[in-house]
C-alpha atoms as a PDB file:
ATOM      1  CA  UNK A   1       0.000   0.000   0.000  1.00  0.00           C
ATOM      2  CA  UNK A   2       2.979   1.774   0.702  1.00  0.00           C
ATOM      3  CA  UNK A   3       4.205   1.968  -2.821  1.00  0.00           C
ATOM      4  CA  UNK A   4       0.703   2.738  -3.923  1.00  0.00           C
ATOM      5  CA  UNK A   5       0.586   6.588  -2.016  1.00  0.00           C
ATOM      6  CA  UNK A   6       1.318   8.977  -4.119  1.00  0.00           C
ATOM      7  CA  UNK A   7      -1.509   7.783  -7.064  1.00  0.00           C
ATOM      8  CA  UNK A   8      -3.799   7.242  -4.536  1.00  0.00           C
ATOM      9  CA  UNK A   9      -3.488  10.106  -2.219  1.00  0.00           C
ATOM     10  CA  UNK A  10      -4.290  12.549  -5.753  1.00  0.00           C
ATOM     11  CA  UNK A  11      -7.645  10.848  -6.048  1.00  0.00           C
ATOM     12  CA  UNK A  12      -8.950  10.817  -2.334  1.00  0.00           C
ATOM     13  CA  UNK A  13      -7.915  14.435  -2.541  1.00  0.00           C
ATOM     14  CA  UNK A  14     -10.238  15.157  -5.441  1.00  0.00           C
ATOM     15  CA  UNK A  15     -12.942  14.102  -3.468  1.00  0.00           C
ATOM     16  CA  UNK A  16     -11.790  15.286  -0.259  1.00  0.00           C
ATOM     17  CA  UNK A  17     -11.528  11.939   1.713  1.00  0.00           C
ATOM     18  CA  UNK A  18      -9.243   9.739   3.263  1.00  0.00           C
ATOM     19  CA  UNK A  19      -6.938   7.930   1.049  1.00  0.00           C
ATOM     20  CA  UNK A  20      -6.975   4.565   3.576  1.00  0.00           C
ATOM     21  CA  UNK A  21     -10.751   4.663   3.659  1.00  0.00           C
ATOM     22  CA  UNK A  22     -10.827   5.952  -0.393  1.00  0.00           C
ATOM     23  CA  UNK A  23      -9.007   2.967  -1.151  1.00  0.00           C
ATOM     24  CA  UNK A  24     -10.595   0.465   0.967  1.00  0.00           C
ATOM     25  CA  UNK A  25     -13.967   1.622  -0.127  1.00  0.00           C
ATOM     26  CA  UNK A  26     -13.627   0.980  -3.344  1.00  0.00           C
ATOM     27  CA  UNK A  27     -12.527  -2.214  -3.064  1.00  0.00           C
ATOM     28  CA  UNK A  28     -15.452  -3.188  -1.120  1.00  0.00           C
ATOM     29  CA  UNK A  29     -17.608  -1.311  -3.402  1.00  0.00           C
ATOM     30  CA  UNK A  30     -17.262  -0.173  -6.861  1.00  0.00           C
ATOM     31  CA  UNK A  31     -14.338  -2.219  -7.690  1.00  0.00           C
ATOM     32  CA  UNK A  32     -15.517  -4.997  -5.959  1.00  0.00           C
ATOM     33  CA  UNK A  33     -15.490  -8.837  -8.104  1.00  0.00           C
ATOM     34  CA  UNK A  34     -18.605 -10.663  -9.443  1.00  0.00           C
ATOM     35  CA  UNK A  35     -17.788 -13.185  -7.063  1.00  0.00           C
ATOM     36  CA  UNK A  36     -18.181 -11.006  -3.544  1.00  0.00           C
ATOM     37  CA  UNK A  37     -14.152 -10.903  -3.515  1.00  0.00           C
ATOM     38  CA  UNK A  38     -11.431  -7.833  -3.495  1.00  0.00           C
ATOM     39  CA  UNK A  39      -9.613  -6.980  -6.093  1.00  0.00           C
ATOM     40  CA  UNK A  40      -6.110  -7.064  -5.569  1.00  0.00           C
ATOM     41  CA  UNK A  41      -3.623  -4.286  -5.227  1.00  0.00           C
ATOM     42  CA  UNK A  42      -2.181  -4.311  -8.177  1.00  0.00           C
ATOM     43  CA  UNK A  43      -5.334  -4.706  -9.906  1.00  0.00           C
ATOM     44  CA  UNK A  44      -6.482  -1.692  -7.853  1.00  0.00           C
ATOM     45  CA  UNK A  45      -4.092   0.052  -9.282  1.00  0.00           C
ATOM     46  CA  UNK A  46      -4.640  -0.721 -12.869  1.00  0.00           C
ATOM     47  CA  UNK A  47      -7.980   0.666 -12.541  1.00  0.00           C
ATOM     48  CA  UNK A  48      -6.845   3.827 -10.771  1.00  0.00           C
ATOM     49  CA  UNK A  49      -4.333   4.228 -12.859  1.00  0.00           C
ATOM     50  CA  UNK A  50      -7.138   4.649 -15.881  1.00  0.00           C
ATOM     51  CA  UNK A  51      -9.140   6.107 -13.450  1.00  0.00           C
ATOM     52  CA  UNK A  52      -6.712   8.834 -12.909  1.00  0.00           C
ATOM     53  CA  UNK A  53      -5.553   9.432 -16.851  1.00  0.00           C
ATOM     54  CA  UNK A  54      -9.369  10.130 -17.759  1.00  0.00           C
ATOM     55  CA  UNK A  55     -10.624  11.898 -14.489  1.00  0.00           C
ATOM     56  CA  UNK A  56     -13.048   9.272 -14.007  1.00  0.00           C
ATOM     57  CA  UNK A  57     -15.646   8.790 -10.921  1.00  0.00           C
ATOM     58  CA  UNK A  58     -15.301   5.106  -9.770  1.00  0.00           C
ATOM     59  CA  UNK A  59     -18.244   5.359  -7.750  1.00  0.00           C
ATOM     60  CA  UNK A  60     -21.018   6.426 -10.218  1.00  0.00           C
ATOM     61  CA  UNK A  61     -19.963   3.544 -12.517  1.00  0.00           C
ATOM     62  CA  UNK A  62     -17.987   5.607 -15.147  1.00  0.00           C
ATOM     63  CA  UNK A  63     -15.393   3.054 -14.652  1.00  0.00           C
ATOM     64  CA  UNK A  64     -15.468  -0.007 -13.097  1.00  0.00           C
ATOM     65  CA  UNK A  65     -13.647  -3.940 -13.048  1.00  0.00           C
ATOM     66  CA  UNK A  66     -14.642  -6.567 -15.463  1.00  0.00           C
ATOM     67  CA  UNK A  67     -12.823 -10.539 -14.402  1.00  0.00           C
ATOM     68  CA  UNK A  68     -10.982 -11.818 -17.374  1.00  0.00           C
ATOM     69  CA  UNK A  69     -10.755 -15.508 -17.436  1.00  0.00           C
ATOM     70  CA  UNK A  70      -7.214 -15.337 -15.847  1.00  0.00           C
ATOM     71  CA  UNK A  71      -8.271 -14.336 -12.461  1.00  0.00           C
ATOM     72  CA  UNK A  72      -7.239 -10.563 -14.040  1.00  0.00           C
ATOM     73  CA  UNK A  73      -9.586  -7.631 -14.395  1.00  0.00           C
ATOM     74  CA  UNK A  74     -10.197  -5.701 -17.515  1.00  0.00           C
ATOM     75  CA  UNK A  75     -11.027  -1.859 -17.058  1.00  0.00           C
ATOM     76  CA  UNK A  76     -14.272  -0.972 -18.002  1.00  0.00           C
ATOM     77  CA  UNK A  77     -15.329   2.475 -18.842  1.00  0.00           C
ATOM     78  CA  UNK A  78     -19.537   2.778 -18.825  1.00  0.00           C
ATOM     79  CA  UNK A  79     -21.396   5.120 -21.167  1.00  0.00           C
ATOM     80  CA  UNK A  80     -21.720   7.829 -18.459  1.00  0.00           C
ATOM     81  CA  UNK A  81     -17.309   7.462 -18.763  1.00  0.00           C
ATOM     82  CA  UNK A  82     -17.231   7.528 -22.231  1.00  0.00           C
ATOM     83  CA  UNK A  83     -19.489  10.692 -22.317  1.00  0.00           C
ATOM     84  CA  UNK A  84     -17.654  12.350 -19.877  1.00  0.00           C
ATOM     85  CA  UNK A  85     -13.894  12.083 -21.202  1.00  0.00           C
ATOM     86  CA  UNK A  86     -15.098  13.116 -25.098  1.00  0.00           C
ATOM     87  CA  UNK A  87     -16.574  15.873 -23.260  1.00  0.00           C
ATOM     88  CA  UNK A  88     -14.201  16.578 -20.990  1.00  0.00           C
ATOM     89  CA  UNK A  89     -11.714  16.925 -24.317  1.00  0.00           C
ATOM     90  CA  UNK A  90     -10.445  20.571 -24.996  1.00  0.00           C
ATOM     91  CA  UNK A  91     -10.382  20.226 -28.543  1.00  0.00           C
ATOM     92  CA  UNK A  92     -13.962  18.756 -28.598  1.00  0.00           C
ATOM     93  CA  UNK A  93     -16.478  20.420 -31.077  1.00  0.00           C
ATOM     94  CA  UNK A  94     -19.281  17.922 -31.403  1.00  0.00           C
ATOM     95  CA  UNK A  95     -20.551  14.960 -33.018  1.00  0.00           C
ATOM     96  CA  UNK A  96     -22.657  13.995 -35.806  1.00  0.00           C
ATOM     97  CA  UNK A  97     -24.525  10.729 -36.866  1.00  0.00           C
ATOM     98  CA  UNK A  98     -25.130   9.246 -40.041  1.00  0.00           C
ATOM     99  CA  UNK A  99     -27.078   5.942 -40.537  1.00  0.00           C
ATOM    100  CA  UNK A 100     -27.402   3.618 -43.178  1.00  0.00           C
ATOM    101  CA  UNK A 101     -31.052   3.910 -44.978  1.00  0.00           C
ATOM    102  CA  UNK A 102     -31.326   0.124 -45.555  1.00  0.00           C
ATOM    103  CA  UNK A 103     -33.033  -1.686 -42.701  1.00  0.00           C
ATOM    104  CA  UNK A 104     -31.968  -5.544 -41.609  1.00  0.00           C
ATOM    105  CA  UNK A 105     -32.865  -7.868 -38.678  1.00  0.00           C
ATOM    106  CA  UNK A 106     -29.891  -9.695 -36.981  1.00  0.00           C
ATOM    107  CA  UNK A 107     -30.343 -13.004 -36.064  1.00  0.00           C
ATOM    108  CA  UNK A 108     -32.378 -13.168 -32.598  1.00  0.00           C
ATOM    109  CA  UNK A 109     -33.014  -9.289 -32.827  1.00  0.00           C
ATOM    110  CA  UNK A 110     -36.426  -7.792 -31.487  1.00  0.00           C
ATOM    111  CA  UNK A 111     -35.967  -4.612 -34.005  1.00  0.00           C
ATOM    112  CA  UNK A 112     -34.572  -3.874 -37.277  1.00  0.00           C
ATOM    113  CA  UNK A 113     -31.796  -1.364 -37.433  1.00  0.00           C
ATOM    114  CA  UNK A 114     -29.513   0.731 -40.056  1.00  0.00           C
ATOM    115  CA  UNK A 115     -27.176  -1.440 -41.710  1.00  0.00           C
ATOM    116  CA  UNK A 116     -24.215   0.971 -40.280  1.00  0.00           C
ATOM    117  CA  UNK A 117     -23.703   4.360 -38.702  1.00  0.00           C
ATOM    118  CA  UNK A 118     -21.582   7.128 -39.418  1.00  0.00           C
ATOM    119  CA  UNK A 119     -19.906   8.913 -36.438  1.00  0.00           C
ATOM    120  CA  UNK A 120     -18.459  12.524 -37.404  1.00  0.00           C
ATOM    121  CA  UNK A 121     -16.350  13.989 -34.441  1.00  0.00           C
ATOM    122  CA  UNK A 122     -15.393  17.678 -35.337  1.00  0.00           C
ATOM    123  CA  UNK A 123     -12.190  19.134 -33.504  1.00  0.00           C
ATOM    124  CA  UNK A 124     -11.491  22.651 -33.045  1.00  0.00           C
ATOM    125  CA  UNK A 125      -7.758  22.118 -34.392  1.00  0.00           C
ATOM    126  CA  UNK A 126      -8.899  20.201 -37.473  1.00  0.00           C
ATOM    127  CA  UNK A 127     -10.230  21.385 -40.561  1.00  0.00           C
ATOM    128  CA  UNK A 128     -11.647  18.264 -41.696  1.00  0.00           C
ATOM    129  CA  UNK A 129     -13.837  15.820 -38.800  1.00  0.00           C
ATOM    130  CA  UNK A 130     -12.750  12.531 -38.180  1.00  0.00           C
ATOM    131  CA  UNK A 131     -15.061   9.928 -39.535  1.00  0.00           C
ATOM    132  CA  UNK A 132     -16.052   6.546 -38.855  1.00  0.00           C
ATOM    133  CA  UNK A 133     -18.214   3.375 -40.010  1.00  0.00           C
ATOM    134  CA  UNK A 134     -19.570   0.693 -38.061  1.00  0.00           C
ATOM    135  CA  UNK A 135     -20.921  -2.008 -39.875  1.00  0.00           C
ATOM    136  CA  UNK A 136     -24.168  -3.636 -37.615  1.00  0.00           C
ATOM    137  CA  UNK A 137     -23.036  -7.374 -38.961  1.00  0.00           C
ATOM    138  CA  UNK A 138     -19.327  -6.924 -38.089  1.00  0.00           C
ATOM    139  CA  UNK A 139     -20.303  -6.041 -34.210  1.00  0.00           C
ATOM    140  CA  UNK A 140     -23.605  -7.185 -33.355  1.00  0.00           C
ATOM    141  CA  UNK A 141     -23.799 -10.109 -30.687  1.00  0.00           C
ATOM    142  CA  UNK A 142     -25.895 -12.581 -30.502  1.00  0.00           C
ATOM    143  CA  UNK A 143     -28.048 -14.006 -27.846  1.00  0.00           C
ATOM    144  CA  UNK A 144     -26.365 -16.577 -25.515  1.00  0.00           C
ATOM    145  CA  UNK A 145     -28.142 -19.808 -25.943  1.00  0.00           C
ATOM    146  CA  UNK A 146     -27.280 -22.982 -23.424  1.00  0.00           C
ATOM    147  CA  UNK A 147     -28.572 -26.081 -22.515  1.00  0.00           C
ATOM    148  CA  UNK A 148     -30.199 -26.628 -18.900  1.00  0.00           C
ATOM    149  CA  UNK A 149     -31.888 -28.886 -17.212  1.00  0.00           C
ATOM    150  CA  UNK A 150     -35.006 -28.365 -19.000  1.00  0.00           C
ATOM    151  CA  UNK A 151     -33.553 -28.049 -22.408  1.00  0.00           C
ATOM    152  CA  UNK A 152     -31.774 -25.201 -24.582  1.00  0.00           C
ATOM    153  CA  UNK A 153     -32.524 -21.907 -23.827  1.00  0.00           C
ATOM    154  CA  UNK A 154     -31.730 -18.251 -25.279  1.00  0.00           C
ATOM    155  CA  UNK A 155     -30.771 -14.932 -22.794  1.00  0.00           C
ATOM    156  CA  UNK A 156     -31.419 -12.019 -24.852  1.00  0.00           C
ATOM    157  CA  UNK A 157     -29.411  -8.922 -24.155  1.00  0.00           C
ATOM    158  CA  UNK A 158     -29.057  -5.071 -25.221  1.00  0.00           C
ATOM    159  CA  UNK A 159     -27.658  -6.312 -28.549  1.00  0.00           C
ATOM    160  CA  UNK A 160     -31.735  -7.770 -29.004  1.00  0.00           C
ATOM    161  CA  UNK A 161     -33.763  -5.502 -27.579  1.00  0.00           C
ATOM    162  CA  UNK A 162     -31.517  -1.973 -27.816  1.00  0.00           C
ATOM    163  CA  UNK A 163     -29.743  -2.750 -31.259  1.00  0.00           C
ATOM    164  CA  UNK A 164     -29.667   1.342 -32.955  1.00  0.00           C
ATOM    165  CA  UNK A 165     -28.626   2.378 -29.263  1.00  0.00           C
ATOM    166  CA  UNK A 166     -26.085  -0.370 -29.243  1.00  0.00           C
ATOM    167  CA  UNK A 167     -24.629   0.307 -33.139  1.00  0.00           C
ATOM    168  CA  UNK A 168     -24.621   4.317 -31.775  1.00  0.00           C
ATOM    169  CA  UNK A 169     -22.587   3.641 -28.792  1.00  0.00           C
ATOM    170  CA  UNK A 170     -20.131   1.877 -30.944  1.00  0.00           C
ATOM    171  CA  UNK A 171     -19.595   4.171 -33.237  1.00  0.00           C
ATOM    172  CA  UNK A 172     -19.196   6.667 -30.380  1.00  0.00           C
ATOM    173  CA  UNK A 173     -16.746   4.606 -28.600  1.00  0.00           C
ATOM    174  CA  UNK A 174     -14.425   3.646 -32.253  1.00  0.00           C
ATOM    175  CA  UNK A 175     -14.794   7.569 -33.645  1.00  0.00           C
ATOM    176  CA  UNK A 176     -13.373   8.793 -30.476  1.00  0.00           C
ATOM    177  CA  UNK A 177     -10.449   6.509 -29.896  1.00  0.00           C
ATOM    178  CA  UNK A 178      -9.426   7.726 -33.505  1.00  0.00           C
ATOM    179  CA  UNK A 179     -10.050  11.727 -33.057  1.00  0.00           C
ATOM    180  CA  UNK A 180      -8.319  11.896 -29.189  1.00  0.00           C
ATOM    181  CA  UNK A 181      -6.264   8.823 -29.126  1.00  0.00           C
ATOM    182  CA  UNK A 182      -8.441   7.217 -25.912  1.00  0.00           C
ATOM    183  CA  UNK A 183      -6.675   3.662 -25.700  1.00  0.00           C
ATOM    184  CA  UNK A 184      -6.386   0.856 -22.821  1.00  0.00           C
ATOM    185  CA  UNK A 185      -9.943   1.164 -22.238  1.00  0.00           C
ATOM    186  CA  UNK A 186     -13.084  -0.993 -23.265  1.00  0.00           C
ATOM    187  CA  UNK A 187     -16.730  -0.934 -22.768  1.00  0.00           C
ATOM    188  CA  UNK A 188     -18.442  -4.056 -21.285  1.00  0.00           C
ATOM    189  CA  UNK A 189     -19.384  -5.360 -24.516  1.00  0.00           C
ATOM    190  CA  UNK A 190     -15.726  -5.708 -25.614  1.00  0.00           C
ATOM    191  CA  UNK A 191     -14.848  -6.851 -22.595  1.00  0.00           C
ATOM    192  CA  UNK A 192     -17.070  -9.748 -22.853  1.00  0.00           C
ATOM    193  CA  UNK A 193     -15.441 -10.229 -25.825  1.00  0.00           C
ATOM    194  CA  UNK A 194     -12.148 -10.318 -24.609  1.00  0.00           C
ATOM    195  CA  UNK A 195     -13.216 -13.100 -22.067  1.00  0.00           C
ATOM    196  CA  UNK A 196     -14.895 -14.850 -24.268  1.00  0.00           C
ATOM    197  CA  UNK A 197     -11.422 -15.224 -25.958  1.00  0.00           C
ATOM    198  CA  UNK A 198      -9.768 -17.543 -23.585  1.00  0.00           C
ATOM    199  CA  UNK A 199     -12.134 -19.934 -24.615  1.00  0.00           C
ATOM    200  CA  UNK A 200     -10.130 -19.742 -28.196  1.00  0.00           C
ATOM    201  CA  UNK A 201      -7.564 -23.101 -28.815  1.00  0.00           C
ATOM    202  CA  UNK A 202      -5.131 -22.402 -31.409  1.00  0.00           C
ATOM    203  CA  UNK A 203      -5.100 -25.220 -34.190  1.00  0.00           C
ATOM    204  CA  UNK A 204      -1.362 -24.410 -35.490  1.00  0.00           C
ATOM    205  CA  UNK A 205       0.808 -23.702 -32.522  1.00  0.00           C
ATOM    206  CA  UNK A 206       4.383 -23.000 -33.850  1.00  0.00           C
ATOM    207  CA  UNK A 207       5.877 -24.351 -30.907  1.00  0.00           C
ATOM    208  CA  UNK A 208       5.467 -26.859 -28.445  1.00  0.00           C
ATOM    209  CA  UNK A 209       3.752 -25.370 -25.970  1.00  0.00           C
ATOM    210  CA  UNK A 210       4.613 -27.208 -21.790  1.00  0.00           C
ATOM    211  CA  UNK A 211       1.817 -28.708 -20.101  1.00  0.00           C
ATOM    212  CA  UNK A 212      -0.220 -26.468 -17.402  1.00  0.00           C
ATOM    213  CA  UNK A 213       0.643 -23.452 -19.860  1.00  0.00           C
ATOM    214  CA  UNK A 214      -2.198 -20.801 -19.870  1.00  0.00           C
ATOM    215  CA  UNK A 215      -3.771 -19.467 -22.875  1.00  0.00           C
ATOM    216  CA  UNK A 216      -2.424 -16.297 -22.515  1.00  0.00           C
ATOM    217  CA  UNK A 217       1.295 -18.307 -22.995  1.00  0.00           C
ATOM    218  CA  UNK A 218      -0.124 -20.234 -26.009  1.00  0.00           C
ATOM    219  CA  UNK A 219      -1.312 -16.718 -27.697  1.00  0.00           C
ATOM    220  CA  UNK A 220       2.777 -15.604 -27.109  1.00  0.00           C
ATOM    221  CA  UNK A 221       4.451 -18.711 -28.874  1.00  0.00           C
ATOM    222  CA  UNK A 222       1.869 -18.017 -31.816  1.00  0.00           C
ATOM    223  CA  UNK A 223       2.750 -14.611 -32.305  1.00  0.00           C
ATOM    224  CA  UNK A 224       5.763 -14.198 -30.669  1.00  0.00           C
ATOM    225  CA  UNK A 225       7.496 -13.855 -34.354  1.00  0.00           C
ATOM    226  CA  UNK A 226       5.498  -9.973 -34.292  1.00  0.00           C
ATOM    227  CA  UNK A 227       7.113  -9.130 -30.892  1.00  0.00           C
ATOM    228  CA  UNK A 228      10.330  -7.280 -32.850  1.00  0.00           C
ATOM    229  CA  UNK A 229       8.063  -4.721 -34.717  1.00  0.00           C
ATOM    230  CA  UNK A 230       5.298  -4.262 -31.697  1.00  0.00           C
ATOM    231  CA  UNK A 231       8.804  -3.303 -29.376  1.00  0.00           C
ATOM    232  CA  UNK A 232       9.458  -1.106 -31.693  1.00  0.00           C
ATOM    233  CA  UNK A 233       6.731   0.098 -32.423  1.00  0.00           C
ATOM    234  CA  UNK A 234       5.777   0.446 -28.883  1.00  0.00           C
ATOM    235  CA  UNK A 235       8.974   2.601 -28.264  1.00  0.00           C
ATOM    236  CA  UNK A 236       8.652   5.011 -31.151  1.00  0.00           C
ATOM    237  CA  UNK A 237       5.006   6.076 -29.669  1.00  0.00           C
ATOM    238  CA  UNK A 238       5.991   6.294 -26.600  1.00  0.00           C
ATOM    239  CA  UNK A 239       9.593   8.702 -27.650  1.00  0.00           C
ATOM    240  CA  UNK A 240       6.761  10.619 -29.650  1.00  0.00           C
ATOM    241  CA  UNK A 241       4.105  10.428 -27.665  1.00  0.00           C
ATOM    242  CA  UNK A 242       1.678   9.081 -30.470  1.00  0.00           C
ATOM    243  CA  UNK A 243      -0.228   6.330 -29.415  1.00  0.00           C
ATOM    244  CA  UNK A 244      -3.376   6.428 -31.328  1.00  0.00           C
ATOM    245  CA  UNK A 245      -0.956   6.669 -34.380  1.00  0.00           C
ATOM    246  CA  UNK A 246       0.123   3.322 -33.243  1.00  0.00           C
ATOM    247  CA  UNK A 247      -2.779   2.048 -32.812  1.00  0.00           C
ATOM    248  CA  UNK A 248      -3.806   3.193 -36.394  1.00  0.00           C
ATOM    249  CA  UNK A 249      -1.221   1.678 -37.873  1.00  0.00           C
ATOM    250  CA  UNK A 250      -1.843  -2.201 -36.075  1.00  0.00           C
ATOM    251  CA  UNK A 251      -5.364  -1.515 -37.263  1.00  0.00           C
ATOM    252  CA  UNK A 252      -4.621  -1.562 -40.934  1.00  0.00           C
ATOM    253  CA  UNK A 253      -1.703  -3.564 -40.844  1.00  0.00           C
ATOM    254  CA  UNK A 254      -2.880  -6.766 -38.909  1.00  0.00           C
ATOM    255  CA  UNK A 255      -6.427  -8.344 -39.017  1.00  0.00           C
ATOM    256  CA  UNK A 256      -7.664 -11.223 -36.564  1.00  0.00           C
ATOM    257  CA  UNK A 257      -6.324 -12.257 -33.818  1.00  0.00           C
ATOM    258  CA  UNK A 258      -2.780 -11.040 -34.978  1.00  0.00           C
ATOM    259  CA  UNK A 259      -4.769  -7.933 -34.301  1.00  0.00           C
ATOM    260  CA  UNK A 260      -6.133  -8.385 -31.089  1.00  0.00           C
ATOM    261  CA  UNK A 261      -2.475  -9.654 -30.016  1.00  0.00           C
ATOM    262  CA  UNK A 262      -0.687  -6.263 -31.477  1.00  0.00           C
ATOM    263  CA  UNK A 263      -3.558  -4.263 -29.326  1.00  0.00           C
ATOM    264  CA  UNK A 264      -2.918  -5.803 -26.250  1.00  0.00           C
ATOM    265  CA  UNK A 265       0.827  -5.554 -26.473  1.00  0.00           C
ATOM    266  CA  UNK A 266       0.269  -1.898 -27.531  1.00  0.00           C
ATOM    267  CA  UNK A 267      -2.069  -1.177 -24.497  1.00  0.00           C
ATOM    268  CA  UNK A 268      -0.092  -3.016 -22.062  1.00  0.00           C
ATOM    269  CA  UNK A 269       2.877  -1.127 -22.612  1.00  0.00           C
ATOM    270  CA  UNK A 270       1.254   2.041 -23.082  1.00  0.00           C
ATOM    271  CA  UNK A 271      -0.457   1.630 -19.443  1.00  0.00           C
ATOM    272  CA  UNK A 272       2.932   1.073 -18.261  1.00  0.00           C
ATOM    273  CA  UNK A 273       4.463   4.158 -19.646  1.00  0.00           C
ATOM    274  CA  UNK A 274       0.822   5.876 -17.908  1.00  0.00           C
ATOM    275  CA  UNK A 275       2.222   4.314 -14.142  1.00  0.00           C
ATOM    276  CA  UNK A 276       5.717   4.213 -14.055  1.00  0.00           C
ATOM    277  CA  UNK A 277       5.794   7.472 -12.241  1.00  0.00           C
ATOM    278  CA  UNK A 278       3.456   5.798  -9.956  1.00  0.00           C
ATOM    279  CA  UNK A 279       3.807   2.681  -9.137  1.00  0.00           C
ATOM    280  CA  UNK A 280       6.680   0.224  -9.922  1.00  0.00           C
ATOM    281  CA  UNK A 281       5.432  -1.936 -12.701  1.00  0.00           C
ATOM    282  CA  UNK A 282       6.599  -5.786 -12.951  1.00  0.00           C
ATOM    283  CA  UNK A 283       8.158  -6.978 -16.303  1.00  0.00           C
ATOM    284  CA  UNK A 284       5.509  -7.252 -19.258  1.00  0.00           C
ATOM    285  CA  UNK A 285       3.425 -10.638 -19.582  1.00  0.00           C
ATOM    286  CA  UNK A 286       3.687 -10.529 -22.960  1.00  0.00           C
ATOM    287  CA  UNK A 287       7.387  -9.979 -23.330  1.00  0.00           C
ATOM    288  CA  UNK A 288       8.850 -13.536 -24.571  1.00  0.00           C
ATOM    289  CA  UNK A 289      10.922 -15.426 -21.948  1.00  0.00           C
ATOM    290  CA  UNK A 290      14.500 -16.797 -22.368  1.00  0.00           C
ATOM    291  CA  UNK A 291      13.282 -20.123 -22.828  1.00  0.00           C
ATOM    292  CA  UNK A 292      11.052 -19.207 -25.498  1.00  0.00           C
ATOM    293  CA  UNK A 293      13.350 -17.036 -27.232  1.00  0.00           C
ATOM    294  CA  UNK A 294      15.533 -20.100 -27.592  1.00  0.00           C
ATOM    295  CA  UNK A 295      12.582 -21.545 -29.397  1.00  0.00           C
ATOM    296  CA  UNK A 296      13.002 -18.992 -32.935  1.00  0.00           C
ATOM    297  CA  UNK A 297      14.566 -16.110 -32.898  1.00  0.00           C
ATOM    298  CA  UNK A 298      12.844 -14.050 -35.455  1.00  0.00           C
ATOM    299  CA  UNK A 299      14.214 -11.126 -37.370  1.00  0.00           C
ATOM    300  CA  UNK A 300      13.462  -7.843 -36.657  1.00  0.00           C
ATOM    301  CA  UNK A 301      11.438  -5.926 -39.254  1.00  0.00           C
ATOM    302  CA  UNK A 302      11.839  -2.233 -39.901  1.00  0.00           C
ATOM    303  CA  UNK A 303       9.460   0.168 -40.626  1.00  0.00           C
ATOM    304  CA  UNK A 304       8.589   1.304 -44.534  1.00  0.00           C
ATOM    305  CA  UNK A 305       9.097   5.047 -45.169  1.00  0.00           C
ATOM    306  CA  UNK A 306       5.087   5.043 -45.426  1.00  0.00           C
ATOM    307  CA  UNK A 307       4.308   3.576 -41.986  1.00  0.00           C
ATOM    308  CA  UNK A 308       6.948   6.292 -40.811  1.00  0.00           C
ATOM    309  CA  UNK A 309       4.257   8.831 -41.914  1.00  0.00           C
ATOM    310  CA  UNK A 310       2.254   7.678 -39.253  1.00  0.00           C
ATOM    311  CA  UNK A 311       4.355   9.467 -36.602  1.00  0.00           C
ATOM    312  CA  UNK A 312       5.277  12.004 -39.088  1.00  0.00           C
ATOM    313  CA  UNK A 313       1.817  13.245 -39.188  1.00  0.00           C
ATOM    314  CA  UNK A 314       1.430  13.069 -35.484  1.00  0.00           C
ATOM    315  CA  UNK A 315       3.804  15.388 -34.283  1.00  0.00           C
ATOM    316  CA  UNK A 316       3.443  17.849 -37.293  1.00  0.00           C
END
């Protein structure tokens, strides 16, 4: 707890409490598990940390802890959050939605709803808005359907009763990430995503992977040949300080779950970069260890002179 002071101390004192009773609070409370238990403290800080970075209010929900499948937490920012911090932007000058005239029915949907949306984000240092699609099919989730006692059975969620608001909130949450740079955060739908991962087995490992290894280890010997350019990648945003241009650039340059690997690595490191003045962090999961370096030692890529442009145009 110790350790943990300084970062805490700065957000009891924005609400004028104790920082012992702050942080104890919210363990018991708004960062409490699913399961009745505590978080722990370095999970604590993780959400702080984000808590911190986007002046969010743990206890009206704007952020809160999601359980991974790893017995980790995944910070989730609510739609009260996400409203606040594109708000709370200085170079924020509105929004704008488009939607798709043609009508179509997911399956197990209660409504119909646009095909896609259209978010517009204007900034007041841009002359042209920042624009995004989200395509309805490419997001939408389904209802969860099991088998009970009595038989199969469907749960119906947001997705099935709330689609339009659903597809809005998406294309909220995507347009912003790309017109401020907002990364290391997810809303609960993504999250459930996320979880929903480690369920994923890899058909073509491309190494032997030792018994009682997690998921998270198998991911790392499947991709561990990308590891070069992410470092690299990762250490040119954060000398430049142009994180959503890295993020940009994994988006159109890896697709799958090569993509959802380069994101992770991306947002792991940048959250350590966000709480090393903080809190000392412990060497990166997803940094390959000795043993499997000895495994293949790929080659390092380098960067074309058009992916350079990426930072280029960041810090112009």
């Amino acid at each position: 707890m110790q350790e943990n002071k300084s970062l805490v101390t700065r957000i009891a004192n924005r609400y004028g409490v104790d920082s012992t009773k702050f942080f104890d609070t919210l363990k018991a409370t708004a960062f409490k598990q699913r399961d009745g238990g505590a978080p722990t403290n370095e999970q604590m800080m993780t959400l702080l940390i984000v808590a911190e970075q986007y002046n969010l209010n743990p206890f009206t929900r704007e952020i809160y802890a999601f359980p991974d499948k790893q017995n980790g937490i995944i910070p989730v920012v609510g739609v009260d959050g996400w409203s606040r911090i594109i708000n709370d932007h200085p170079e924020y000058d509105g929004i704008e939605f488009v939607y798709s005239d043609k009508m179509v029915r997911m399956d197990g949907a209660k409504v119909d709803c646009p095909e896609w949306i259209d978010a517009v984000i204007y900034r007041k240092d841009r002359t042209r808005p920042i624009k995004i699609r989200e395509y309805l099919d490419e997001i939408y989730r389904a209802p969860f359907k099991g088998n009970g006692r009595n038989g199969s059975y469907v749960v119906d969620g947001p997705w099935q009763t709330h689609t339009k608001r659903q597809l809005r909130h998406k294309g909220i949450i995507q347009c912003s990430r790309i017109a401020f740079g907002f990364g290391g955060i997810y809303d609960q739908d993504e999250a459930e995503r996320i979880k929903d991962m480690g369920d994923v087995v890899l058909t073509q490992p491309q190494a032997t992977i030792e018994e009682g290894s997690n998921s998270s280890n198998a991911m790392q010997v499947e991709f561990k040949q990308l590891n070069p350019l992410l470092k690299q990648l990762a250490e040119r945003a954060e000398k430049q300080n142009a994180w959503s241009a890295a993020y940009q650039y994994s988006e159109e340059r890896f697709h799958g779950a090569e993509l959802e690997y380069a994101t992770k690595y991306l947002q792991n490191r940048e959250m350590e970069v966000i709480g090393a003045s903080d809190v000392e962090v412990e060497d990166e999961v997803i940094e390959t260890s000795n043993q499997d370096e000895n495994i293949h030692q790929p080659q390092e890529q380098e960067f074309s002179p058009e992916e350079d442009n990426f930072f280029a145009e960041e810090n112009a």
